[in-house]
PDB file of N, CA and C in Angstrom:
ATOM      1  N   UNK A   1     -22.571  12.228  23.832  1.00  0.00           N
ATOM      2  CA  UNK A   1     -22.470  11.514  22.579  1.00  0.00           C
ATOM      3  C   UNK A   1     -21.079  10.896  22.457  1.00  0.00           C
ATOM      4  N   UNK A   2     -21.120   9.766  21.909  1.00  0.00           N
ATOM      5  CA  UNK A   2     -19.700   8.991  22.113  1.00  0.00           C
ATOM      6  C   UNK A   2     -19.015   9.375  20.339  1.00  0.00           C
ATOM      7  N   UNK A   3     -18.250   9.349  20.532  1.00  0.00           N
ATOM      8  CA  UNK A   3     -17.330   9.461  19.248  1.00  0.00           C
ATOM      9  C   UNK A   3     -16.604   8.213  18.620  1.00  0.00           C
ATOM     10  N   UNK A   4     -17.174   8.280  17.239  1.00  0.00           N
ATOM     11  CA  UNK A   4     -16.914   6.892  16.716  1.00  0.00           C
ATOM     12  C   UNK A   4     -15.595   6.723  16.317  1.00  0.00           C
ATOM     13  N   UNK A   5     -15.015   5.385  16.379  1.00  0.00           N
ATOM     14  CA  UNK A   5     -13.497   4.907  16.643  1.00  0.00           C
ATOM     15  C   UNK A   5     -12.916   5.236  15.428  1.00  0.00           C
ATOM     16  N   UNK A   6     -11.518   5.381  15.010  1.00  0.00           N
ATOM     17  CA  UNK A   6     -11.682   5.637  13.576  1.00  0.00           C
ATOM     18  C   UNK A   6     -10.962   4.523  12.617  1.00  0.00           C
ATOM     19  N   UNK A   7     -11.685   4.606  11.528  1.00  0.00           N
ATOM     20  CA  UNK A   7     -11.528   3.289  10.544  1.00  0.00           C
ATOM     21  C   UNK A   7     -10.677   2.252  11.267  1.00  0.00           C
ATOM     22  N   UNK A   8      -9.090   2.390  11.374  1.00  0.00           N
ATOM     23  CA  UNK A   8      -8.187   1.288  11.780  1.00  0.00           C
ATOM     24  C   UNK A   8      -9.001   1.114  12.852  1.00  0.00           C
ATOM     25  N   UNK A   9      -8.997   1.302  13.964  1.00  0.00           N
ATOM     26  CA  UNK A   9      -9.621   0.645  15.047  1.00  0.00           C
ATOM     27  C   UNK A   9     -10.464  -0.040  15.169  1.00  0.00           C
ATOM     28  N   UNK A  10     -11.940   0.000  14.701  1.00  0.00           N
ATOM     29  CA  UNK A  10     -12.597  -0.590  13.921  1.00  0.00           C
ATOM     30  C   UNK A  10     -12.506  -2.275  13.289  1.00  0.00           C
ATOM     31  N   UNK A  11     -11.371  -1.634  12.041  1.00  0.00           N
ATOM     32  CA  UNK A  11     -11.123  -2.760  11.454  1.00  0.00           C
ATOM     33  C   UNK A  11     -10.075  -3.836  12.558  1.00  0.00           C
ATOM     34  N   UNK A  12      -9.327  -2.899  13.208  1.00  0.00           N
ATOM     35  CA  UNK A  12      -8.601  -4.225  14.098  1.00  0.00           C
ATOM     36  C   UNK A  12      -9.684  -4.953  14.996  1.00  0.00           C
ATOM     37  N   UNK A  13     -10.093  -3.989  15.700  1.00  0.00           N
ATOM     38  CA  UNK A  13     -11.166  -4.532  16.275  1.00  0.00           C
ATOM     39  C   UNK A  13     -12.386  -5.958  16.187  1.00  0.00           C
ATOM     40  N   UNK A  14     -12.291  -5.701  14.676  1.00  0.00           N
ATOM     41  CA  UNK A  14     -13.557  -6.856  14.029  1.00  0.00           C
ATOM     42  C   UNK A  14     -12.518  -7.761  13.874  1.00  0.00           C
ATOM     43  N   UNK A  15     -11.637  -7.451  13.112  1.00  0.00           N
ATOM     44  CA  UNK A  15     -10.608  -8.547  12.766  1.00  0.00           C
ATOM     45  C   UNK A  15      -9.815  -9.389  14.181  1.00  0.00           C
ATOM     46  N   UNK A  16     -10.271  -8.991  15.174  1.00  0.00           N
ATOM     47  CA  UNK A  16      -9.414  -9.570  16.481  1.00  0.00           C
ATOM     48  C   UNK A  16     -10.662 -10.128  17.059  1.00  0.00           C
ATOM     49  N   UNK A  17     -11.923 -10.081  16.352  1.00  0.00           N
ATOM     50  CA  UNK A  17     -12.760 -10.276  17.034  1.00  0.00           C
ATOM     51  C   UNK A  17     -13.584 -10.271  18.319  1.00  0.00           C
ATOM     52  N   UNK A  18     -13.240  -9.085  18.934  1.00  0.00           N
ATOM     53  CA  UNK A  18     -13.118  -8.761  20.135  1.00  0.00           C
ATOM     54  C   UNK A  18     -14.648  -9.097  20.922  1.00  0.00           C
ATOM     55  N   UNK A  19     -14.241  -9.996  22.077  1.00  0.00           N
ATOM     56  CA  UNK A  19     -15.669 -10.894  22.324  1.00  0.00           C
ATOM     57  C   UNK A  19     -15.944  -9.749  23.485  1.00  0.00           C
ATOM     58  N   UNK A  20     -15.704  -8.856  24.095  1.00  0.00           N
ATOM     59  CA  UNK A  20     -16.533  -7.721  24.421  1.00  0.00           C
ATOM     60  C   UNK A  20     -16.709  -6.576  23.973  1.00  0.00           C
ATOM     61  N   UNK A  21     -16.885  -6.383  22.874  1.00  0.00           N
ATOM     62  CA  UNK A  21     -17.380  -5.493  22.024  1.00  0.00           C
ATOM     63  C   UNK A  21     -18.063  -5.779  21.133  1.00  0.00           C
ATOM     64  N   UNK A  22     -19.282  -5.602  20.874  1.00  0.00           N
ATOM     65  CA  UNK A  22     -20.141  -5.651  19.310  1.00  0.00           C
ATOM     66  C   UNK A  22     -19.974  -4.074  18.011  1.00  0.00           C
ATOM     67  N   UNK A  23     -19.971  -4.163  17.585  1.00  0.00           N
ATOM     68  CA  UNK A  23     -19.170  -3.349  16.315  1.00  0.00           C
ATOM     69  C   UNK A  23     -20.885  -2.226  16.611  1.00  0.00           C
ATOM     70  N   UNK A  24     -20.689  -0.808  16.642  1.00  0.00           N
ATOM     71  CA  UNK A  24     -22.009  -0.043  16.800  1.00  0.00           C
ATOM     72  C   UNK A  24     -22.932  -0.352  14.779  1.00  0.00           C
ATOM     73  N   UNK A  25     -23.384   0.240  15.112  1.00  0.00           N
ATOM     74  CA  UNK A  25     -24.442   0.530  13.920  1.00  0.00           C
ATOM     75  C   UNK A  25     -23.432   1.311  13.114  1.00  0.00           C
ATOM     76  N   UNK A  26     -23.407   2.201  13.279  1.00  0.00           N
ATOM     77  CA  UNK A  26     -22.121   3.704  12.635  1.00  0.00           C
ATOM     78  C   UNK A  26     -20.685   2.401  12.155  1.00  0.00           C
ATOM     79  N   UNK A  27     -20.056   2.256  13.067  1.00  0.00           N
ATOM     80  CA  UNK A  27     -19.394   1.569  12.856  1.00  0.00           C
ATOM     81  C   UNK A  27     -19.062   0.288  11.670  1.00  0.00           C
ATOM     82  N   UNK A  28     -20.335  -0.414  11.651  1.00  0.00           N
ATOM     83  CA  UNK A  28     -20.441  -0.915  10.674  1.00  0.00           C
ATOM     84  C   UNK A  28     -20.742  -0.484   9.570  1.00  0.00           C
ATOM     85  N   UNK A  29     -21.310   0.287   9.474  1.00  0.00           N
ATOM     86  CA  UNK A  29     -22.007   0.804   8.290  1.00  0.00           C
ATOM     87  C   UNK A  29     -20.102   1.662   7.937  1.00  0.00           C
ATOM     88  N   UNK A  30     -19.445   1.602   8.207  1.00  0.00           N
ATOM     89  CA  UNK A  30     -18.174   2.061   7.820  1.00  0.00           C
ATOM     90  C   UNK A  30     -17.269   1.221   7.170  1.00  0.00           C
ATOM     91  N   UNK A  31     -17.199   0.234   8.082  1.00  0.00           N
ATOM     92  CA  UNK A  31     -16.391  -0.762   7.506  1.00  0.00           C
ATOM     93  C   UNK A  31     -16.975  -1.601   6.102  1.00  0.00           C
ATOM     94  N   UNK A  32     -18.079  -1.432   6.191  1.00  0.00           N
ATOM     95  CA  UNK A  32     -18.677  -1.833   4.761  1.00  0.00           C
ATOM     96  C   UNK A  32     -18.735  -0.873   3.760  1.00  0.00           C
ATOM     97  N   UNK A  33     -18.803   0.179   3.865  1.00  0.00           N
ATOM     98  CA  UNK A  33     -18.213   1.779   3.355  1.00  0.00           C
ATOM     99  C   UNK A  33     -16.943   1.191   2.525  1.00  0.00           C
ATOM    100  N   UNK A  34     -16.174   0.660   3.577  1.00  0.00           N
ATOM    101  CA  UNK A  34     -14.715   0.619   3.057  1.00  0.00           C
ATOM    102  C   UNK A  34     -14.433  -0.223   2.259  1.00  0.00           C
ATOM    103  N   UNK A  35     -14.984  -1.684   3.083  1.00  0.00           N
ATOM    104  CA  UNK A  35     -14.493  -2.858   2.203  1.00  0.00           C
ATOM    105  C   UNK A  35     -15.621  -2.566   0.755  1.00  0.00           C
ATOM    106  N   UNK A  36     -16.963  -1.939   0.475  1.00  0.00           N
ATOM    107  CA  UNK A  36     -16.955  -1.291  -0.883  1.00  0.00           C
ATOM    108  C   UNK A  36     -16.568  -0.974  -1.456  1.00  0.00           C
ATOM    109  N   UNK A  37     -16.157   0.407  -1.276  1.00  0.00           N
ATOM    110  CA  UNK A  37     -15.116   1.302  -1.683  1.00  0.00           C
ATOM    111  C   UNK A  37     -13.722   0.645  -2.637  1.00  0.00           C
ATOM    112  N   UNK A  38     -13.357  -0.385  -1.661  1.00  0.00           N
ATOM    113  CA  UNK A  38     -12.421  -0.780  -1.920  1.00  0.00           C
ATOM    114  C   UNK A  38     -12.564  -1.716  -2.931  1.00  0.00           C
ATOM    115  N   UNK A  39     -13.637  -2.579  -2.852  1.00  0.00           N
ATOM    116  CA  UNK A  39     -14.263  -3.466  -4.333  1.00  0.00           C
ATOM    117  C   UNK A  39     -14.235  -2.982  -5.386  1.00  0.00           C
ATOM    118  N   UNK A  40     -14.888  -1.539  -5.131  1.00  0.00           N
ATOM    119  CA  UNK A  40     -15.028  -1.012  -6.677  1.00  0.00           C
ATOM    120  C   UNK A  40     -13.544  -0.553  -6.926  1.00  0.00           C
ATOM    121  N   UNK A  41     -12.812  -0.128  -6.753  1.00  0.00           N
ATOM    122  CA  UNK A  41     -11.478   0.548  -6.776  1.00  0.00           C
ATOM    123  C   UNK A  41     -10.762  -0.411  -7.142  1.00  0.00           C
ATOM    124  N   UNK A  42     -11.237  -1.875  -6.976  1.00  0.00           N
ATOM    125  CA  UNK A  42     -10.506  -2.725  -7.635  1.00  0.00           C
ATOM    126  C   UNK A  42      -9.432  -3.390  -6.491  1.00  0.00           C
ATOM    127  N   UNK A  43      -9.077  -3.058  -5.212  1.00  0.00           N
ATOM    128  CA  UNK A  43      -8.398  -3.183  -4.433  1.00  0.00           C
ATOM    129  C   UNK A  43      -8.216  -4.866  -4.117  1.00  0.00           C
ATOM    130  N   UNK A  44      -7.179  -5.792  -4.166  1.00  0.00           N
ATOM    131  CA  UNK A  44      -7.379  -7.249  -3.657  1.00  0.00           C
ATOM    132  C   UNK A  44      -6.263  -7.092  -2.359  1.00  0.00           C
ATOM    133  N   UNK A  45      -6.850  -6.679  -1.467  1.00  0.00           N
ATOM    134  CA  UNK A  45      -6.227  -6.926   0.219  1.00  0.00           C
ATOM    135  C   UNK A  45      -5.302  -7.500   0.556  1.00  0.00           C
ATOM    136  N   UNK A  46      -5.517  -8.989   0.107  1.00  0.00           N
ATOM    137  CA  UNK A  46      -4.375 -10.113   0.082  1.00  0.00           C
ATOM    138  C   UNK A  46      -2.784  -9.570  -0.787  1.00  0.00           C
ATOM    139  N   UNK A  47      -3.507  -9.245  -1.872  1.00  0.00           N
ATOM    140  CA  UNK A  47      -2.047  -8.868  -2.284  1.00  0.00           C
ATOM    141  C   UNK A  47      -1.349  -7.883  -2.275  1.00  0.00           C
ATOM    142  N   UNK A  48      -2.272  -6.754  -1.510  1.00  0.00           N
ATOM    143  CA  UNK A  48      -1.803  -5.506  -1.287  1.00  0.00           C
ATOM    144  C   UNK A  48      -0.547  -5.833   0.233  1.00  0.00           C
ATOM    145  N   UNK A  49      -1.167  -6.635   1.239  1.00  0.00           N
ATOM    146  CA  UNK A  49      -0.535  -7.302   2.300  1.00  0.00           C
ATOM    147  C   UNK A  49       0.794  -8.441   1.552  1.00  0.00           C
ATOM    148  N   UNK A  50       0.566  -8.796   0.516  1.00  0.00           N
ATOM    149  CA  UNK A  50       1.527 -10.120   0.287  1.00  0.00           C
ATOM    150  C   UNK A  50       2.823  -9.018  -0.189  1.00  0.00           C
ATOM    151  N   UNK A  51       2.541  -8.245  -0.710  1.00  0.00           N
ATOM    152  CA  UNK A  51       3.271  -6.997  -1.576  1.00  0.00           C
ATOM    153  C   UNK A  51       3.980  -6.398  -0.377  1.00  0.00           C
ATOM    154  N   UNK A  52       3.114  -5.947   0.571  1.00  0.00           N
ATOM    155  CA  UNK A  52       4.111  -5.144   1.502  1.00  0.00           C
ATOM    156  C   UNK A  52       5.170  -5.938   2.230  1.00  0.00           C
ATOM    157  N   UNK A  53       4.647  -7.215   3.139  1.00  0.00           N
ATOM    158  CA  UNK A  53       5.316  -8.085   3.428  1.00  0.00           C
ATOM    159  C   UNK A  53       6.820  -8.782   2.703  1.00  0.00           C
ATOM    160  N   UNK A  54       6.423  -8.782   1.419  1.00  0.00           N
ATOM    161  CA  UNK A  54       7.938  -9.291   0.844  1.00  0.00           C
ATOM    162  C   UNK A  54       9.242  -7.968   0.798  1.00  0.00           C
ATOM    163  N   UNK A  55       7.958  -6.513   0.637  1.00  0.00           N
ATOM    164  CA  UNK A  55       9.270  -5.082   1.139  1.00  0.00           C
ATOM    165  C   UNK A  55       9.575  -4.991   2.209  1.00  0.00           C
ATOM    166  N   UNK A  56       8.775  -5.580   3.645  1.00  0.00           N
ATOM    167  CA  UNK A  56       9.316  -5.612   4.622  1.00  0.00           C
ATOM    168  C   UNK A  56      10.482  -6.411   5.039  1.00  0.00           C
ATOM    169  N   UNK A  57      10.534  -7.929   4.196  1.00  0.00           N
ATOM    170  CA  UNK A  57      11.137  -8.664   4.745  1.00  0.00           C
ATOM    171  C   UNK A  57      12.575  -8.140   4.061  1.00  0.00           C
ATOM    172  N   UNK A  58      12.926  -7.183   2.909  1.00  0.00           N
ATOM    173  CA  UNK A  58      13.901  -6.830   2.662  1.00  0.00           C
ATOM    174  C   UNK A  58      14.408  -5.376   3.047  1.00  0.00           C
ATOM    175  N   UNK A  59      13.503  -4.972   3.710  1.00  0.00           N
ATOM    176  CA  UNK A  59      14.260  -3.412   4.166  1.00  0.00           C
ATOM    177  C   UNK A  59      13.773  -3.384   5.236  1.00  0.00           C
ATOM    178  N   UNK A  60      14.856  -3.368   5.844  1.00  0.00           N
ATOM    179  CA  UNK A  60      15.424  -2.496   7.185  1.00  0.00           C
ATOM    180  C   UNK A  60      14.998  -1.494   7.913  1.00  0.00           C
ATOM    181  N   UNK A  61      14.790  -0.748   7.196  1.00  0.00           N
ATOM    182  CA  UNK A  61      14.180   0.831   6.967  1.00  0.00           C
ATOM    183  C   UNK A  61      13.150   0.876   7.678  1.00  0.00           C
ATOM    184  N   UNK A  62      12.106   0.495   6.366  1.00  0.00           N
ATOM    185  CA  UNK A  62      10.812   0.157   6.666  1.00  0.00           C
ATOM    186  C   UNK A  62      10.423  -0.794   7.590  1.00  0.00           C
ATOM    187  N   UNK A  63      10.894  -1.738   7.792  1.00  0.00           N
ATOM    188  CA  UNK A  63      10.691  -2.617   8.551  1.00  0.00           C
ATOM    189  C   UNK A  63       9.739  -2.144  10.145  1.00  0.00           C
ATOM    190  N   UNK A  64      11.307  -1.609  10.451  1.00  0.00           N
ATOM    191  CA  UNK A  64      11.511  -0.874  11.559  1.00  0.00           C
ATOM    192  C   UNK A  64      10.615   0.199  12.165  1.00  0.00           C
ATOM    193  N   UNK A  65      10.203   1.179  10.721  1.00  0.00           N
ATOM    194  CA  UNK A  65       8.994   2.145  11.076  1.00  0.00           C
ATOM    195  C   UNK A  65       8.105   1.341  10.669  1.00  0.00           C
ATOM    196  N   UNK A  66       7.348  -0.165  10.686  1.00  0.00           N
ATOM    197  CA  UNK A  66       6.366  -0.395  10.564  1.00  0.00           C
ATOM    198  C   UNK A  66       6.370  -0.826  12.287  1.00  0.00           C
ATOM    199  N   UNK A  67       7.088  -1.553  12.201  1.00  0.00           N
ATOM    200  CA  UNK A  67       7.319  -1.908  13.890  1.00  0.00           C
ATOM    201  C   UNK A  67       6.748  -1.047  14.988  1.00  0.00           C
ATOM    202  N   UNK A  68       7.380   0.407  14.739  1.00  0.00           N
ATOM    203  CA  UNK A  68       7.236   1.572  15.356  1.00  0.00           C
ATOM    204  C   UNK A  68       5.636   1.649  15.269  1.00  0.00           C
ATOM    205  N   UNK A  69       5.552   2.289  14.222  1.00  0.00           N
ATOM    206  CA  UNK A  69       4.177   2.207  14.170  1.00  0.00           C
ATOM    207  C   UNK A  69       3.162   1.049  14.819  1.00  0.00           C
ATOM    208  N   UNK A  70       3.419   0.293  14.646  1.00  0.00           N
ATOM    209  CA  UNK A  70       2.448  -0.873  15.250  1.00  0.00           C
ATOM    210  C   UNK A  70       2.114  -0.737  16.813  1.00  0.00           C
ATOM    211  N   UNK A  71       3.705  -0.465  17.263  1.00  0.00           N
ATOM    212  CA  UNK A  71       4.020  -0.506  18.695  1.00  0.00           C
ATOM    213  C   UNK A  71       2.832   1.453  19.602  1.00  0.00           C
ATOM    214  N   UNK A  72       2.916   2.080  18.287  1.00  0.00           N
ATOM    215  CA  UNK A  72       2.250   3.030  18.888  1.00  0.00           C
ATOM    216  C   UNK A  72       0.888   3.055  18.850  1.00  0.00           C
ATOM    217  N   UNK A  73      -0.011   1.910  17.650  1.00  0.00           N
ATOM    218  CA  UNK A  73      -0.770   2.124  17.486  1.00  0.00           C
ATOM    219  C   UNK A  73      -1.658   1.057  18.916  1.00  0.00           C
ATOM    220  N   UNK A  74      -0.673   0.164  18.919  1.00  0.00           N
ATOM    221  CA  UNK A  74      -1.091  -0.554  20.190  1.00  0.00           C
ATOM    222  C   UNK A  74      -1.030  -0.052  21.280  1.00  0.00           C
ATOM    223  N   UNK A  75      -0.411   0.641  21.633  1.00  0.00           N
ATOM    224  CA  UNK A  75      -0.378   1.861  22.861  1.00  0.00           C
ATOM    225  C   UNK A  75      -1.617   2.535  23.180  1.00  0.00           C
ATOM    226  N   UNK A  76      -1.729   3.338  21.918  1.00  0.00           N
ATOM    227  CA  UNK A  76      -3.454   4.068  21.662  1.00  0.00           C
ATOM    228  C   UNK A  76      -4.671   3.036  22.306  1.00  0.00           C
ATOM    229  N   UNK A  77      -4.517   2.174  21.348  1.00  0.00           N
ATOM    230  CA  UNK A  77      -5.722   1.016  21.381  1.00  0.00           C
ATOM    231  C   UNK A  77      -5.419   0.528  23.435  1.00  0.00           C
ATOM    232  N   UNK A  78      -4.809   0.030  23.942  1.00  0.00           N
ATOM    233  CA  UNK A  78      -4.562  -0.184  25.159  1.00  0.00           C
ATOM    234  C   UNK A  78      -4.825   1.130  26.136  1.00  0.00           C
ATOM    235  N   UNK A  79      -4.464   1.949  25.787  1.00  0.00           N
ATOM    236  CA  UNK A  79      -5.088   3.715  26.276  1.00  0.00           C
ATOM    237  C   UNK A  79      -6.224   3.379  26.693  1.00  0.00           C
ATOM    238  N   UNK A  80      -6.846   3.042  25.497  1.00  0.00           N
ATOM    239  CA  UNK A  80      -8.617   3.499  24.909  1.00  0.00           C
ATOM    240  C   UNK A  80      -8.842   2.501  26.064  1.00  0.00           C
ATOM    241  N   UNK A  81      -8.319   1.213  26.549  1.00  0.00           N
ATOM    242  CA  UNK A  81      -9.126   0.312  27.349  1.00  0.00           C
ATOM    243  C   UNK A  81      -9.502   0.938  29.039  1.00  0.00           C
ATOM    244  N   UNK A  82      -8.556   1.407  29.289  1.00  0.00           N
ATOM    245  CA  UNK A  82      -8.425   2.009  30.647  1.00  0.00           C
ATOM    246  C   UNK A  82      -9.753   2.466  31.159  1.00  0.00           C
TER     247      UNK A  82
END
């Protein structure tokens, strides 16, 4: 039994559109889970992203551990291809 990817992966995944991969059944049925979830909760994406972006572009800090982060999460995801 394969083990399903979890949420971020997923969502990068669809969002990169990855032309050898089709999103499973499970899978989808998640990401629509989410982007629900997130409707009702009231959540607008765009500005949750426009919001972080203008704290990134002023701290340093953060910046830096988003960087980090990115750089590891792409590591994982490149792992997974092998």
């Amino acid at each position: 039994m394969t083990r399903p990817l979890p949420l971020w992966q997923i969502l990068v995944r669809s969002l990169q559109n990855a032309p050898d991969r089709d999103l499973t059944c499970d899978e989808c049925f998640a990401v629509l889970e989410y982007l629900a979830d997130s409707a009702v909760a009231g959540a607008d994406p765009d500005r949750l992203r426009r919001s972080a972006r203008r704290h990134l572009a002023h701290c340093p800090d953060c910046r830096e551990h988003h960087l980090r982060r990115l750089r590891e999460l792409e590591a994982q995801v490149e792992g997974g291809r092998d």
